[in-house]
C-alpha atoms as a PDB file:
ATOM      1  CA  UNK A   1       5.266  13.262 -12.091  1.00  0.00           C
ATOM      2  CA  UNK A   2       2.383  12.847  -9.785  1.00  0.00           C
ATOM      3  CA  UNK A   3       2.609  10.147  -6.365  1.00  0.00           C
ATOM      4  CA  UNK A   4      -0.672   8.639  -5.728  1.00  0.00           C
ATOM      5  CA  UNK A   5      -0.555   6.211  -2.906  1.00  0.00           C
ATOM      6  CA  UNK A   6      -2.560   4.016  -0.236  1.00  0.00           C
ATOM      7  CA  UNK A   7      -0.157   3.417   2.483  1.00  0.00           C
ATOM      8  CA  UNK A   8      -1.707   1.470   6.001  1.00  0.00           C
ATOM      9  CA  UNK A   9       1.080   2.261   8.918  1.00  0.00           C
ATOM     10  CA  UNK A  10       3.769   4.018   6.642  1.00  0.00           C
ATOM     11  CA  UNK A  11       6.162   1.790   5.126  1.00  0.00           C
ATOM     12  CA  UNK A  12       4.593   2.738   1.690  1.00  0.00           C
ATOM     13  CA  UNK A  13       4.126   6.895   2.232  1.00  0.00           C
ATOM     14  CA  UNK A  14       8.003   6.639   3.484  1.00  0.00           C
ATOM     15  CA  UNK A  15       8.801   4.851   0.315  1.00  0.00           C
ATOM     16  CA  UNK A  16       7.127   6.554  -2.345  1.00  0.00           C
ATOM     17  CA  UNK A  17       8.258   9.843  -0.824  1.00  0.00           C
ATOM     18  CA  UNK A  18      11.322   8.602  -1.321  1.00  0.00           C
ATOM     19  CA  UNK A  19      11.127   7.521  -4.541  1.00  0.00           C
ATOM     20  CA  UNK A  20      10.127  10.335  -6.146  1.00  0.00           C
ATOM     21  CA  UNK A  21      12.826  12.531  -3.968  1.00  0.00           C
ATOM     22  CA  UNK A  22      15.710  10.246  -5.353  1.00  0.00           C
ATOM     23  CA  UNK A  23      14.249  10.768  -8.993  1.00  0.00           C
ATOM     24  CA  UNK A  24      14.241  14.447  -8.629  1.00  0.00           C
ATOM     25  CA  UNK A  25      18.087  14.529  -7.637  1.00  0.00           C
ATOM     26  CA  UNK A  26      19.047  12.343 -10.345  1.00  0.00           C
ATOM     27  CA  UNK A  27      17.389  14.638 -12.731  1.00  0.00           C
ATOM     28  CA  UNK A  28      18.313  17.805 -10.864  1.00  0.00           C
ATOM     29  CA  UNK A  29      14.922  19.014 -11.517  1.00  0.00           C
ATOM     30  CA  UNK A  30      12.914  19.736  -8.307  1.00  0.00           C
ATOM     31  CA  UNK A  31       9.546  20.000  -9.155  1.00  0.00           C
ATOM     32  CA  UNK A  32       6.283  20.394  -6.997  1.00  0.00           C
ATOM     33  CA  UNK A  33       5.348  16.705  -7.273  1.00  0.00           C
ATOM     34  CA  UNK A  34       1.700  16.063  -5.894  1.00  0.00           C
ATOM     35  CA  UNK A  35       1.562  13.274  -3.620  1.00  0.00           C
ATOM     36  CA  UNK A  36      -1.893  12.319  -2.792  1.00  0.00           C
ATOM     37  CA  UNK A  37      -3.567   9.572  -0.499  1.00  0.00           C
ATOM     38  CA  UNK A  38      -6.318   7.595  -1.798  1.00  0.00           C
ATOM     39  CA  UNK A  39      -8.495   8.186   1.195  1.00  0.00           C
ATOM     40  CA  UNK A  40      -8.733  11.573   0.172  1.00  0.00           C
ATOM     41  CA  UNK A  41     -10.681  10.337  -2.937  1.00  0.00           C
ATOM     42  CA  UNK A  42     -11.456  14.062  -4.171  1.00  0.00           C
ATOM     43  CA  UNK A  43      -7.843  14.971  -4.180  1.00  0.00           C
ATOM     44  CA  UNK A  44      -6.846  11.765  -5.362  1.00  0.00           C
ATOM     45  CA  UNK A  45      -9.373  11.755  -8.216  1.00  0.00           C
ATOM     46  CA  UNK A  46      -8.503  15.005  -9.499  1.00  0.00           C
ATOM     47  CA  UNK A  47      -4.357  14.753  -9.600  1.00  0.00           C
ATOM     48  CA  UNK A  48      -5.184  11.326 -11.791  1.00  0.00           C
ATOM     49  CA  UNK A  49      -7.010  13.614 -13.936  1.00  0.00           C
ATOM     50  CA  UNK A  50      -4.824  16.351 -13.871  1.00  0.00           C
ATOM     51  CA  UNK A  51      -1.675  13.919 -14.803  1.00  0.00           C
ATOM     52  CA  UNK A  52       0.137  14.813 -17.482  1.00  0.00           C
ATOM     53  CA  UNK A  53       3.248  12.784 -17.390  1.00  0.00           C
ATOM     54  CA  UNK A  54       4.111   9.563 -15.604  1.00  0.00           C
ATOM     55  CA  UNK A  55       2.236   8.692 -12.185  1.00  0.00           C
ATOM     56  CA  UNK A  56       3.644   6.333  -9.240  1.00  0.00           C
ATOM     57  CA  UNK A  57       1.246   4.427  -7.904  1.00  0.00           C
ATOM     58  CA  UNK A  58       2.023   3.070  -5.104  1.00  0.00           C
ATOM     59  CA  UNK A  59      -0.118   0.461  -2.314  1.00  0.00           C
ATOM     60  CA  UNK A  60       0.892  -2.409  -0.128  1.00  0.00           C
ATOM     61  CA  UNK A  61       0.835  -6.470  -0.813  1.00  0.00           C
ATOM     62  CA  UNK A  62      -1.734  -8.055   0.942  1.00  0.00           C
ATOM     63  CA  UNK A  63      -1.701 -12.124  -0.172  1.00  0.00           C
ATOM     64  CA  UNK A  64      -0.298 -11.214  -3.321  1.00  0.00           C
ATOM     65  CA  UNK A  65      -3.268  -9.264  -4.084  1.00  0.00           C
ATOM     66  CA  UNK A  66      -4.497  -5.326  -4.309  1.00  0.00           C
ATOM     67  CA  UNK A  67      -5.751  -4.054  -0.761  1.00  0.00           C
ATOM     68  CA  UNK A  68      -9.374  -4.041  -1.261  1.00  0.00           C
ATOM     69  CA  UNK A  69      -9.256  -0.042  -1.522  1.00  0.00           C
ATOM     70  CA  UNK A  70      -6.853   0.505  -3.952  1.00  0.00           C
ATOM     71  CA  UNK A  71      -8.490  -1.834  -6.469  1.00  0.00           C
ATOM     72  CA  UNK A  72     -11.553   0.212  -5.223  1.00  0.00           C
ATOM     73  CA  UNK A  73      -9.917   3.757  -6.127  1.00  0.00           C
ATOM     74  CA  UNK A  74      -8.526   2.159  -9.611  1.00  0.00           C
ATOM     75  CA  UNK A  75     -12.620   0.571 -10.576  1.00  0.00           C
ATOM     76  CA  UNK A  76     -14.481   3.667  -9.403  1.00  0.00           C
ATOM     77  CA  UNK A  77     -12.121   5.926 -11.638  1.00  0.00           C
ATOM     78  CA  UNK A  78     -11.506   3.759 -14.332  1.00  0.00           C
ATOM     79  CA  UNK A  79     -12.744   6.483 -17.173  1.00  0.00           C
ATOM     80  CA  UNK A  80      -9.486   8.534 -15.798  1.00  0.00           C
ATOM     81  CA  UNK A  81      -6.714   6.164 -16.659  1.00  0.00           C
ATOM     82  CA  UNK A  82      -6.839   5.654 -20.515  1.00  0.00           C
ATOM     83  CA  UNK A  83      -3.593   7.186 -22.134  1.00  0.00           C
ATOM     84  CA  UNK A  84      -1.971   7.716 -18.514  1.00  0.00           C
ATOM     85  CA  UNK A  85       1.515   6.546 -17.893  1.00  0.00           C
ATOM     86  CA  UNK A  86       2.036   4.645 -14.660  1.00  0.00           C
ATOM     87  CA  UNK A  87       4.586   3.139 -12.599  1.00  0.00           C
ATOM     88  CA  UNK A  88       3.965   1.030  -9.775  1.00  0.00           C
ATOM     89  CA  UNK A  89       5.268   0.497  -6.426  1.00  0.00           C
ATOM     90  CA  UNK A  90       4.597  -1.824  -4.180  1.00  0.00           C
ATOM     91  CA  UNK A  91       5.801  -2.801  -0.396  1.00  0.00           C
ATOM     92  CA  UNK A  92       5.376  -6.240   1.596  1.00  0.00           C
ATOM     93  CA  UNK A  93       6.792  -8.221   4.176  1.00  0.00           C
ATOM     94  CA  UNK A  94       8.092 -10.724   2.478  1.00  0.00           C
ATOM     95  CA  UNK A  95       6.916 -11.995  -1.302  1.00  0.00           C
ATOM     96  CA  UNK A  96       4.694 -10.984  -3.327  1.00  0.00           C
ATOM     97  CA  UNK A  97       4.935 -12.405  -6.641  1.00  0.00           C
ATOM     98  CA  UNK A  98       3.480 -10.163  -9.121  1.00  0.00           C
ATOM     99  CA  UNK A  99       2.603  -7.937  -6.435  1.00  0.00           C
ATOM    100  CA  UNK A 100       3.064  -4.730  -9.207  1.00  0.00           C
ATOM    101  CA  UNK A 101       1.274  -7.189 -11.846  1.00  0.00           C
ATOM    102  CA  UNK A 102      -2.144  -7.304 -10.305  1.00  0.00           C
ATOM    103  CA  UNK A 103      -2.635  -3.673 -10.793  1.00  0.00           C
ATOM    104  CA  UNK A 104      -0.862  -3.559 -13.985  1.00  0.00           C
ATOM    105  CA  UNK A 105      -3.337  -5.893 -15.456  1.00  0.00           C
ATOM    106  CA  UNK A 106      -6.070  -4.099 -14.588  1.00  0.00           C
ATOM    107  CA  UNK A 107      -4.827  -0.643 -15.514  1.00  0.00           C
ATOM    108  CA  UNK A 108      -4.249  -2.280 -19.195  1.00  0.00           C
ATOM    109  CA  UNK A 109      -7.951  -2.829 -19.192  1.00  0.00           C
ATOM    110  CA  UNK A 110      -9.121   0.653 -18.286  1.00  0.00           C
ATOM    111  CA  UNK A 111      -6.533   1.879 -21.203  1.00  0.00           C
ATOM    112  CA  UNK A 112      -3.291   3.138 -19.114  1.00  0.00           C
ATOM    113  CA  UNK A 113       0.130   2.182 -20.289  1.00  0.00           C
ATOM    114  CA  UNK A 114       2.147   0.631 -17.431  1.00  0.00           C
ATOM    115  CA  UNK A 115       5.962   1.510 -17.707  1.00  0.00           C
ATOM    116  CA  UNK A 116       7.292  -0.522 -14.674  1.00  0.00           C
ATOM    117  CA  UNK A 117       7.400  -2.085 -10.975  1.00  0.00           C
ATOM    118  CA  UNK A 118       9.037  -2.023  -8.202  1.00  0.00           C
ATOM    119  CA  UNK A 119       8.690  -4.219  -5.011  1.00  0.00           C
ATOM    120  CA  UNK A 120      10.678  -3.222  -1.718  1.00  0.00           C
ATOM    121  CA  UNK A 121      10.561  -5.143   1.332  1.00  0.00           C
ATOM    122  CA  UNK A 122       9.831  -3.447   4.211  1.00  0.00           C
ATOM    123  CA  UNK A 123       9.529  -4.372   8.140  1.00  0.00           C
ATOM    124  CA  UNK A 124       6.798  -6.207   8.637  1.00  0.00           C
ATOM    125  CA  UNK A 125       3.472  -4.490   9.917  1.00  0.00           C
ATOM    126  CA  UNK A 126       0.994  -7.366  10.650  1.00  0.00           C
ATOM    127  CA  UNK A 127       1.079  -6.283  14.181  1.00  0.00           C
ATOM    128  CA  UNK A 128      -1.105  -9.057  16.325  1.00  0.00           C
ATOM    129  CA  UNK A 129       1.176 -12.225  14.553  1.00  0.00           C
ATOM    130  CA  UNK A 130       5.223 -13.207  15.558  1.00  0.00           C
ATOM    131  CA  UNK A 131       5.778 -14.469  12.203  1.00  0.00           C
ATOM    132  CA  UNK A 132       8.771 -11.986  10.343  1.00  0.00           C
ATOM    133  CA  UNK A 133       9.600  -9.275  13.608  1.00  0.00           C
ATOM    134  CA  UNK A 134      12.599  -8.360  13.791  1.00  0.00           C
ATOM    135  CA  UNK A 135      14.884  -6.510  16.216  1.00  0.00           C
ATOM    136  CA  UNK A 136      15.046  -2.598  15.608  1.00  0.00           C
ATOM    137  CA  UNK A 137      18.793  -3.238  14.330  1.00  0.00           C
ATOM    138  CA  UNK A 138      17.336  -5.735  11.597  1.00  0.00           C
ATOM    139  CA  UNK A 139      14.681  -3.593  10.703  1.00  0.00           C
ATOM    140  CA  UNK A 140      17.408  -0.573  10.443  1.00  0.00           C
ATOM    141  CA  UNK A 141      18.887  -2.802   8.156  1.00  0.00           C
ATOM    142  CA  UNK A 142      15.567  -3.840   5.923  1.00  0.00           C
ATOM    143  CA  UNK A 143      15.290  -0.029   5.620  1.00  0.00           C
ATOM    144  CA  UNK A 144      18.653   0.595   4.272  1.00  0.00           C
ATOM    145  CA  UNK A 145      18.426  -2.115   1.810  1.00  0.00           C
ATOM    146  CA  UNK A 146      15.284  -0.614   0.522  1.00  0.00           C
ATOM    147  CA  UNK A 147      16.347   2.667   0.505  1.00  0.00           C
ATOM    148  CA  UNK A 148      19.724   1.596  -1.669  1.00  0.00           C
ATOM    149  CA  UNK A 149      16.648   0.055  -4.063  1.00  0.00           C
ATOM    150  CA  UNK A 150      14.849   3.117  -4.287  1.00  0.00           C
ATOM    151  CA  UNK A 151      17.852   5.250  -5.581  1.00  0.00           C
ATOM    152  CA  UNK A 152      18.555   2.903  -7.588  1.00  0.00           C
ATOM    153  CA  UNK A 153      15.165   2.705  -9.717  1.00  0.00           C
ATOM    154  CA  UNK A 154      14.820   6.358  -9.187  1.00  0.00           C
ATOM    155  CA  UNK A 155      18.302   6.649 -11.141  1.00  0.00           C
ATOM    156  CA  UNK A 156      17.005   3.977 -13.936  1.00  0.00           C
ATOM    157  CA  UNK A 157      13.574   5.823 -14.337  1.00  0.00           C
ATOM    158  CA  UNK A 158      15.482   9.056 -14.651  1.00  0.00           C
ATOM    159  CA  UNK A 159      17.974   6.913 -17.378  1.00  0.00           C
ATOM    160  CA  UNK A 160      14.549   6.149 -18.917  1.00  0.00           C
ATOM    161  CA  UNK A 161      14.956   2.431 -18.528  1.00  0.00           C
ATOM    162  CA  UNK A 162      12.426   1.649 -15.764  1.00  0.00           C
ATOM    163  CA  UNK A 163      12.560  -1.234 -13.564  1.00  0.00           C
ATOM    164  CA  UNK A 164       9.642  -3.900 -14.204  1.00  0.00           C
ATOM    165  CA  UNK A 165       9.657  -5.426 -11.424  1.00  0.00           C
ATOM    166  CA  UNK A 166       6.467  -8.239 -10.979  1.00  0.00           C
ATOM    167  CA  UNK A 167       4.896  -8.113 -14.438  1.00  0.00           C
ATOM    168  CA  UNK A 168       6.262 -10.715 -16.512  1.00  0.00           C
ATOM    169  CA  UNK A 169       4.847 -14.711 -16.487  1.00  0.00           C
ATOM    170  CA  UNK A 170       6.764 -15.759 -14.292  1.00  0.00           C
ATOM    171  CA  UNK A 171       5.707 -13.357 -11.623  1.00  0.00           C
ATOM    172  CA  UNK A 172       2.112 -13.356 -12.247  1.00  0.00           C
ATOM    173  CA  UNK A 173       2.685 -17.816 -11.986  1.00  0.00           C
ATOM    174  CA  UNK A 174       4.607 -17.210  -8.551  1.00  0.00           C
ATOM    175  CA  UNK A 175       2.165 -14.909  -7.241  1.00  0.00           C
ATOM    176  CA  UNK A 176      -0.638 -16.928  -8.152  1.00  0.00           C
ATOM    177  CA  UNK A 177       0.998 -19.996  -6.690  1.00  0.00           C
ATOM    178  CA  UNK A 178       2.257 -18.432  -3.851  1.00  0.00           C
ATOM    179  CA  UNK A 179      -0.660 -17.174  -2.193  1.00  0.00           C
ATOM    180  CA  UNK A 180      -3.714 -15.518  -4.189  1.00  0.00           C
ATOM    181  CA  UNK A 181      -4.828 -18.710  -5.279  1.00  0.00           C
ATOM    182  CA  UNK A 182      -5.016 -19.962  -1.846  1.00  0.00           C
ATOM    183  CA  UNK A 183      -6.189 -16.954  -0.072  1.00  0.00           C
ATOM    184  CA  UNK A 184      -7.683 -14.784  -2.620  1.00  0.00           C
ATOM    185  CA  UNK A 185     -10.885 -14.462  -0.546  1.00  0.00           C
ATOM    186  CA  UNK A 186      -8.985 -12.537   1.971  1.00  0.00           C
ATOM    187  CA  UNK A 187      -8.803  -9.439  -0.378  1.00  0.00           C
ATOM    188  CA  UNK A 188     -12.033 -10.115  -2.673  1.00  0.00           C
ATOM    189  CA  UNK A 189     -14.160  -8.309   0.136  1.00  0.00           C
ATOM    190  CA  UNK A 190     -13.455  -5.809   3.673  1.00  0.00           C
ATOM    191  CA  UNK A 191     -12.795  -8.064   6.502  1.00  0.00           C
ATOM    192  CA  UNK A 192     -15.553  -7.961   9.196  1.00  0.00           C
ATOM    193  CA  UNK A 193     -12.896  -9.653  11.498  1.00  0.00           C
ATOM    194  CA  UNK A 194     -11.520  -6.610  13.040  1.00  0.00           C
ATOM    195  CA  UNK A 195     -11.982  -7.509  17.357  1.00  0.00           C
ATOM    196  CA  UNK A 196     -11.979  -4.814  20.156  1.00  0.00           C
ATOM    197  CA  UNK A 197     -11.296  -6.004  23.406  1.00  0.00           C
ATOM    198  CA  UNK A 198     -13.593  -4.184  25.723  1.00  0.00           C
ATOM    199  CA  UNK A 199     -11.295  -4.948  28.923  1.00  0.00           C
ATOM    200  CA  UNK A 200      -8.235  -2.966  27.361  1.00  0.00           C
ATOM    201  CA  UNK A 201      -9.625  -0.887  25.473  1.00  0.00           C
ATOM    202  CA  UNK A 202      -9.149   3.136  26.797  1.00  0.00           C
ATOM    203  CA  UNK A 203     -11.950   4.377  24.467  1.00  0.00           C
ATOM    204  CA  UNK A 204      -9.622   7.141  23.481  1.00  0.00           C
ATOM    205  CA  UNK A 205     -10.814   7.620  19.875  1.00  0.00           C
ATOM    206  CA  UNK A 206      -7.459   7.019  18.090  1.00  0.00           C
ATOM    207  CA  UNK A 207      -8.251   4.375  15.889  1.00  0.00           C
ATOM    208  CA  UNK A 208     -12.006   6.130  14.805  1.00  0.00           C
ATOM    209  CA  UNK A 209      -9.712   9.350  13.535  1.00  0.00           C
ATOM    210  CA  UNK A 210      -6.740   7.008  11.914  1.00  0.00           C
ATOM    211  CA  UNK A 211      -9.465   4.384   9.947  1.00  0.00           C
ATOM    212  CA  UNK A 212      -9.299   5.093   5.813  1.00  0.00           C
ATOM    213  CA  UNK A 213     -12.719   3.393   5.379  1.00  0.00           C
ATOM    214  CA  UNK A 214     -14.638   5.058   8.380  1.00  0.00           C
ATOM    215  CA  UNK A 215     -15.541   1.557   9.756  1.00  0.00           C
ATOM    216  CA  UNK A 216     -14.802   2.591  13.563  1.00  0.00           C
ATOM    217  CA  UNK A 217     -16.975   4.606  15.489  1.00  0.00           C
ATOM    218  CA  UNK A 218     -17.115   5.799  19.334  1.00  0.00           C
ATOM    219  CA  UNK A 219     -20.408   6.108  21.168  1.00  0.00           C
ATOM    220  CA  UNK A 220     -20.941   6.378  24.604  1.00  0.00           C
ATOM    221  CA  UNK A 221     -17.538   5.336  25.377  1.00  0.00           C
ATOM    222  CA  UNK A 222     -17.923   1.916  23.424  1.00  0.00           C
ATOM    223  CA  UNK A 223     -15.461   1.409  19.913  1.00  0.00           C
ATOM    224  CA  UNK A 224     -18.131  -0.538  17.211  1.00  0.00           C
ATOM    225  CA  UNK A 225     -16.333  -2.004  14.066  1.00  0.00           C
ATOM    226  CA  UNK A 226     -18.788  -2.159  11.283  1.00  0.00           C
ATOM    227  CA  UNK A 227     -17.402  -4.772   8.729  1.00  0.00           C
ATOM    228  CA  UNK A 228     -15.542  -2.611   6.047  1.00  0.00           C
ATOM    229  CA  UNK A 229     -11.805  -3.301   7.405  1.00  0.00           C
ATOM    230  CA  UNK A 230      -9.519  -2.847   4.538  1.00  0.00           C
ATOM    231  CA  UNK A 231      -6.685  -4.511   6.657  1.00  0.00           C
ATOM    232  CA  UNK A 232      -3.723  -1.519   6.429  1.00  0.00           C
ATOM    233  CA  UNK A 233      -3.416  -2.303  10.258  1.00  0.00           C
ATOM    234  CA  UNK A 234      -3.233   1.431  10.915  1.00  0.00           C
ATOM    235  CA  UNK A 235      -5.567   1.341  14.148  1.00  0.00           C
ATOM    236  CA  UNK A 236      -4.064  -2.098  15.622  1.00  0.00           C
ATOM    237  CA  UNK A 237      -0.422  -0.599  15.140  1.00  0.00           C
ATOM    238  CA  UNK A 238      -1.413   2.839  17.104  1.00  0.00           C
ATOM    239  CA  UNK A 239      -3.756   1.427  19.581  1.00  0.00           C
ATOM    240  CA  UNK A 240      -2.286   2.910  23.194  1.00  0.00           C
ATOM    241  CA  UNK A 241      -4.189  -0.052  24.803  1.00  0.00           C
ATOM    242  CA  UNK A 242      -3.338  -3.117  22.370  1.00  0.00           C
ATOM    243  CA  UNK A 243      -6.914  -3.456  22.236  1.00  0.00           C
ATOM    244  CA  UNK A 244      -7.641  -4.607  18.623  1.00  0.00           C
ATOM    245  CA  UNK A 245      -6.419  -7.332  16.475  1.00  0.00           C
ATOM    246  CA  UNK A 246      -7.474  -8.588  13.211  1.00  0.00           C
ATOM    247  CA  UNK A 247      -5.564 -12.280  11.888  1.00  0.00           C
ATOM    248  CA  UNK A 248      -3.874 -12.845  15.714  1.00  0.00           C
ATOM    249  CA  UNK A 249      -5.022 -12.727  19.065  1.00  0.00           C
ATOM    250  CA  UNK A 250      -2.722 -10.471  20.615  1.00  0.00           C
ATOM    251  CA  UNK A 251      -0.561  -7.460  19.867  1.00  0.00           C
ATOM    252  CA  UNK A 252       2.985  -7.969  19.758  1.00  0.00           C
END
């Protein structure tokens, strides 16, 4: 089994992590499982080649649709996924539809076999908007559920009946309905929206380091975005300052 994975402030690391920890103690086989980010595209390129038996993919939901650099990672290796075996997991906030279908469908095309899907709900990590925060107790809870999930499909992948979760019809309709049809254009392209505010800004550097597509830079104590913001949220949620924002105005 190898874990490949984008994941913006966590929620999807923790979970695939997880994942493939619950499978190994329902087979009682411990493996060394490679788990690989996608923003180390070397690494990442070479454990898809290297697969030999299944790999979980895992990414987050934005609008129903791939993040922008995990449809990226799949196009720009696409020679490297005929005859693979994958399953894919995928976190949100809320709903995604067919949030495990998008990537399924394309996978199909470049040859790969697609055994299953999973979608967890996780706490919410659009940052700089009020809509779905919770209090830490409800988010404890959000976590549990998805944990209980994860063993769960861990167990049934183990059974060899794998959960397939998001890639029927009626997924692909709901996810299509639900959002990508209406806001498609928010994942067809990087955002150039990402905004710095000078005034609170501490020019400390953080979110240049954290950024998976390089699009921050420090100079001469100013931060510059440069239009290639794949939208994992990963500088907004660490900012010490509260400086940057992306959909909202302000960090809550």
């Amino acid at each position: 089994m190898t874990g490949i994975y984008f994941s913006g402030t966590g929620n999807t690391r923790h979970c695939i992590e997880k994942f493939i920890q619950e499978y190994s103690t329902a087979t009682a086989v411990k493996p060394l499982v490679p788990i690989v980010a996608i923003e180390e595209s070397a690494s990442a390129a070479k454990a898809l080649r290297d697969a030999q038996d299944v790999i979980i993919l895992a990414y987050p939901i934005y609008y129903s649709n791939l993040p922008k650099i995990m449809r990226d990672f799949i196009v720009t290796n696409k020679d490297m996924w005929k005859g693979k075996k994958v399953y894919i997991l995928c976190t949100m906030g809320l709903f995604s539809g067919d949030g495990a279908g998008v990537a399924a469908r394309l996978l199909k095309k470049y040859g790969a076999s697609v055994m299953g899907g999973l979608h967890l709900i996780m706490p919410d990590s659009i940052c700089d908007v009020k809509v779905l925060k919770f209090s830490p107790e409800r988010n404890r809870q959000i976590l549990a559920k998805a944990g209980r999930k994860l063993e769960k499909a861990a167990r049934r992948m183990a059974e060899g009946v794998p959960t397939r979760e998001g890639l029927g019809f009626f997924s692909h309709l709901a996810g299509l309905l639900g959002q990508r049809l209406w806001f498609y254009h928010k994942t067809l392209h990087y955002s150039s929206q990402l905004k710095i505010n000078a005034e609170t800004c501490i020019h400390c550097g953080r979110c240049v380091s954290l950024c998976p597509m390089h699009n921050l830079s420090l100079d001469e104590s100013t931060i510059t975005a440069h239009g290639s913001c794949t939208m994992c949220y990963r500088c907004i949620s660490q900012c010490p300052g509260k400086a940057i924002t992306l959909i909202g105005k302000k960090v809550n």
